[in-house]
Structures are given as C-alpha cells and as structure tokens.
Protein backbone atom coordinates (compact mmCIF):
# COMPACT_ATOMS: atom_id res chain seq x y z
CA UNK A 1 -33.96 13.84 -199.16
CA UNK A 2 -31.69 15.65 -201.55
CA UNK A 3 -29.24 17.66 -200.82
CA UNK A 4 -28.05 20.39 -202.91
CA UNK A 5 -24.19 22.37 -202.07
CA UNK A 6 -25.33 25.84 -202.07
CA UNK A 7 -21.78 27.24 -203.26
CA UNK A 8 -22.16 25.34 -206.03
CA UNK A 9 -21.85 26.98 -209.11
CA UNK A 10 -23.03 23.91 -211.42
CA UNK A 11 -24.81 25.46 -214.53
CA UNK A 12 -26.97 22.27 -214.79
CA UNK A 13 -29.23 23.37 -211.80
CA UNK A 14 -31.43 25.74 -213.32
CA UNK A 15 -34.76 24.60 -211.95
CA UNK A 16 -36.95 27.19 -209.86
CA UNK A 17 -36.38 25.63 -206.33
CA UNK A 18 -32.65 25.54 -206.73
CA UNK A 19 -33.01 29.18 -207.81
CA UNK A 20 -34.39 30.16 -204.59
CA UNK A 21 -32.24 27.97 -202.55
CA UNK A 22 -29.32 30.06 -203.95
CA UNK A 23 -31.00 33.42 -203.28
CA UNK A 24 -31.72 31.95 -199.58
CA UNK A 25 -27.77 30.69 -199.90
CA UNK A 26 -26.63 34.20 -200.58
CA UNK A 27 -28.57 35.65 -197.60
CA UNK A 28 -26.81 33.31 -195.40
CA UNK A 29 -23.43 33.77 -197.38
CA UNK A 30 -23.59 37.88 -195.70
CA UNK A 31 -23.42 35.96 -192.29
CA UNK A 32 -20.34 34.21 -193.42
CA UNK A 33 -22.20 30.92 -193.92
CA UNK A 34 -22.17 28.45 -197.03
CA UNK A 35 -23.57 25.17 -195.57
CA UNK A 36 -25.13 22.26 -197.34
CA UNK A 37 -28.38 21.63 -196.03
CA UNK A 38 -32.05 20.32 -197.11
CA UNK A 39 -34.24 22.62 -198.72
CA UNK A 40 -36.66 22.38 -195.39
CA UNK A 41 -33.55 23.68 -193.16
CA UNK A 42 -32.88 26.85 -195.06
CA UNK A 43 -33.51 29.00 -192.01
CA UNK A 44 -35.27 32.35 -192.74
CA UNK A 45 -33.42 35.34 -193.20
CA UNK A 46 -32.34 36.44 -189.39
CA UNK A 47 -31.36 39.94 -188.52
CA UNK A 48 -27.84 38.55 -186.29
CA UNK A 49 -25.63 37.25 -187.41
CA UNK A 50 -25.38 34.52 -184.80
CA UNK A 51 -28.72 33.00 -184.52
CA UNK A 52 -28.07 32.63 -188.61
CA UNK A 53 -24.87 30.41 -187.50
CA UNK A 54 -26.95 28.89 -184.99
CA UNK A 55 -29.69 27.49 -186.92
CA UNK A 56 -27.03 26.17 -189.93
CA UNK A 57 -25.77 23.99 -187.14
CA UNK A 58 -28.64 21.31 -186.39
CA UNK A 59 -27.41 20.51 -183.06
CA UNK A 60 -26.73 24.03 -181.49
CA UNK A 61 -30.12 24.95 -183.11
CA UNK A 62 -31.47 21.95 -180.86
CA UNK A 63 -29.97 23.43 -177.93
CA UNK A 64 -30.43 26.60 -178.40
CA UNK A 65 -34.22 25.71 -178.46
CA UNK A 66 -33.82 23.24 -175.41
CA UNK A 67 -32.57 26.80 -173.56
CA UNK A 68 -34.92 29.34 -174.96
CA UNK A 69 -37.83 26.83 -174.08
CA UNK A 70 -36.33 26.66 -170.68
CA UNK A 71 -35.75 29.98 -169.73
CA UNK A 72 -39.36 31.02 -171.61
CA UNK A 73 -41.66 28.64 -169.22
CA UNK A 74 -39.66 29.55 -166.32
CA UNK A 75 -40.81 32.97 -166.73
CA UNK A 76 -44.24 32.08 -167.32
CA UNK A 77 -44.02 29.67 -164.08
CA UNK A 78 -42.50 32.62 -162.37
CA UNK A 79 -45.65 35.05 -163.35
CA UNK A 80 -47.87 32.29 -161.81
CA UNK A 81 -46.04 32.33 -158.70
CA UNK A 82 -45.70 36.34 -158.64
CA UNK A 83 -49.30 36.83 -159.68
CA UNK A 84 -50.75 37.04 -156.47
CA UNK A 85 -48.56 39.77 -155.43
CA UNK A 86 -49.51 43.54 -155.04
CA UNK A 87 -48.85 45.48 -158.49
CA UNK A 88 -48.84 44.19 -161.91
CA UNK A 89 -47.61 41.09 -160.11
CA UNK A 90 -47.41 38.29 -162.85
CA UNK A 91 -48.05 39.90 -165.85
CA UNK A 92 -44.88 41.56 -167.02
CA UNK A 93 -43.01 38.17 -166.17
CA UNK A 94 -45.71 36.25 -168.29
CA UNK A 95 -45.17 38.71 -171.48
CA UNK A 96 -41.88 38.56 -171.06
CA UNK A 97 -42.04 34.93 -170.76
CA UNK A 98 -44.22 34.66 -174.43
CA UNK A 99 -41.72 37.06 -176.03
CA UNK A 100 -39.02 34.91 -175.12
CA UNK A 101 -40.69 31.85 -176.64
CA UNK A 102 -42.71 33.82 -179.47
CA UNK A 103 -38.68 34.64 -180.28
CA UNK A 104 -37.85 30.53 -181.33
CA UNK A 105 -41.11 28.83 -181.76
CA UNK A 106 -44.03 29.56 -184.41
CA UNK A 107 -46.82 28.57 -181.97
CA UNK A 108 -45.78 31.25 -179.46
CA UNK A 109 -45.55 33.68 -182.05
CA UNK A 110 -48.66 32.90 -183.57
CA UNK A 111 -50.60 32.97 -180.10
CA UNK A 112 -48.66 36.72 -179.56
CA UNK A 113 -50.25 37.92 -182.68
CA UNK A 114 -53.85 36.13 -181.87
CA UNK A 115 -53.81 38.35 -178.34
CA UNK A 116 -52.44 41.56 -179.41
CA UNK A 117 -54.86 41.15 -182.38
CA UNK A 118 -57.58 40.77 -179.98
CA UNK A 119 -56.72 43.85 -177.68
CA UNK A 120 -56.22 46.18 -180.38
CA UNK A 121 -60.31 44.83 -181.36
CA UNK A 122 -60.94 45.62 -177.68
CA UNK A 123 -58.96 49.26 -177.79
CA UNK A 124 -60.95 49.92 -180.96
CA UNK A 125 -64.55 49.54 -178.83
CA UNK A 126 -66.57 52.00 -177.42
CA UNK A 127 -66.32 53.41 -173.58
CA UNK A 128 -69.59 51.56 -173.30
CA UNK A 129 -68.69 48.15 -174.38
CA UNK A 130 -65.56 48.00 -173.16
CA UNK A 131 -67.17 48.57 -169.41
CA UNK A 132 -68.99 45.52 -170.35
CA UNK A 133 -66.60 43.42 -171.57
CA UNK A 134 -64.69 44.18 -168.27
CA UNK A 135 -67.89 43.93 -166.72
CA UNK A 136 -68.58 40.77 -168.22
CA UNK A 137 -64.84 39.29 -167.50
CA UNK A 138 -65.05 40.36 -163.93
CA UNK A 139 -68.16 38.41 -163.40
CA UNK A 140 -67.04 34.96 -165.29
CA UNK A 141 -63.79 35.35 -162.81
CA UNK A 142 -66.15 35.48 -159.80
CA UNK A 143 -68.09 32.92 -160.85
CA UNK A 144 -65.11 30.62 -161.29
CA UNK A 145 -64.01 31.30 -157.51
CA UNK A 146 -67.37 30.42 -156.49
CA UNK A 147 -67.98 27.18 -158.26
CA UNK A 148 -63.98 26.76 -156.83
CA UNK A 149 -65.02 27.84 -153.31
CA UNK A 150 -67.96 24.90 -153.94
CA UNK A 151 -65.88 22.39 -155.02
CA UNK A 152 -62.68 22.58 -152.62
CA UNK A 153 -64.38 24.51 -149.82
CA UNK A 154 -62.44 27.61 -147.76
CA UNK A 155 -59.07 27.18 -147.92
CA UNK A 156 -57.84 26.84 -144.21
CA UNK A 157 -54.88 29.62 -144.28
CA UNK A 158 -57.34 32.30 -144.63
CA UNK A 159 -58.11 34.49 -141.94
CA UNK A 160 -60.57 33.91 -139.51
CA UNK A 161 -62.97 36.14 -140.14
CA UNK A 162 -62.42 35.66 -144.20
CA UNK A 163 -62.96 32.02 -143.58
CA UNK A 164 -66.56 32.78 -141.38
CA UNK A 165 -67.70 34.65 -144.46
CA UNK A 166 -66.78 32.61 -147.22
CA UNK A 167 -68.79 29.93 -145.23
CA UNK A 168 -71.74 31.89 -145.20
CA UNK A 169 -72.33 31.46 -149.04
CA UNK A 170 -74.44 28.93 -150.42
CA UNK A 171 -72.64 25.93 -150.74
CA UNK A 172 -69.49 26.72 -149.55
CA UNK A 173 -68.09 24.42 -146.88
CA UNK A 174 -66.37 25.51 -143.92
C-alpha cells in the first residue's frame, strides 16, 4: 500500500488520485488535521470537528466503533426487553438504538434508508390498502403466536383462566 504525505507540496504528483487525495487533505486540513494515511482511510468529509480527528487516528476510530456498537445494541436489547410494556414500549429505544449505529456503520445506515424508504411507499397508499396491509400484518403476527403456542405450548405464568383458553385451541397443549 502506498502512502502519500498529504502536506506535501511535491510538483511531481500530478496524477488524478493524488489530486483528489489533496482536495480530501484540505477538507481535513479545516479540522486542523494533516495526517498521512492510505488512500482507503481518507475518511469522508464529517460535519465535527472531532469525529474528523477521530477517524485520522486508526486506533481511537477502533474504539470509538467498539463504543458506538456497544451502546447501539444495548438500546436495541433494551427495546426488546421494554417492548412488552404498555405505550410505545420498545420502539423509540429500538430507533434510537439504529440511529445510534446507522451514525458509525454503513449497514445500519443502509437498513435506515431501506425502512424509511418502505414507510414513506406505505404513507403514499390508499386508506384502503393500507387497512390491508395492517390487516394483513396483524394476521401473519397471529399466526406466528399460534404456530408458537403449538410448538412450546401455554406458557405456565399466565393466568389461570388465560391458560384454560389458550388450551382450548387446536393443538395447543396445556
């Protein structure tokens, strides 16, 4: 890998690539930075000043990662534990959770855009398919409890009289 000093002022380097490794250079140069990196670890313009500092250092970047990743999935854990709650329950914690991530890593990001891409498709539908798609959602949830229910029976720390009715249905041991 070659690796090219970006406050170099060398008039031999005229090549296209080197070009736009010294425009990239001078975008990092307004957050007081002049490293010497690869041409792969040029990081993106950033709008702070820090996470520019942070990703021209290869081992804060790391950790900086290592936390965001952290904190991230313990939100998204969190929203799984919260979800059964009364309320929104889960779901602010998991968005907040994806932004977090979608923040550091190009997957997250990429799944963010996916989903809000997809509910701005469902926003754009009619009043009548939209109560079938919820219609239709509602139904493939059921259905997964039920072939649950079939497969691990009643859970015993439901009520009584829950547990007599959920025994009631086909399949569904007591």
């Amino acid at each position: 890998m070659e690796y090219v000093s970006l406050t170099s002022t060398d008039r031999s380097l005229r090549c296209a690539h080197l070009t736009r490794l010294r425009q990239r250079a001078s975008v990092m140069a307004t957050h007081g930075i002049s490293p010497a990196l690869p041409r792969r670890d040029i990081p993106r313009r950033e709008r702070f000043a820090w996470r520019a500092r942070i990703r021209a250092n290869p081992p804060a970047l790391l950790a900086y990662r290592v936390v965001v990743a952290i904190i991230g999935f313990a939100f998204i854990i969190a929203a799984g534990l919260t979800g059964w709650l009364p309320g929104p329950g889960g779901i602010p914690l998991f968005l907040a959770g994806m932004a977090i991530l979608a923040s550091e890593f190009r997957w997250a990001h990429s799944l963010t855009i996916r989903a809000m891409g997809v509910l701005r498709a469902f926003g754009r539908q009619s009043r009548r398919r939209k109560t079938l798609l919820v219609c239709g959602f509602l139904a493939a949830v059921l259905l997964l409890g039920y072939v649950a229910l079939i497969i691990v029976g009643s859970p015993g720390w439901l009520p009584g009289w829950l547990h007599a009715a959920l025994a009631m249905l086909p399949g569904v041991r007591g």
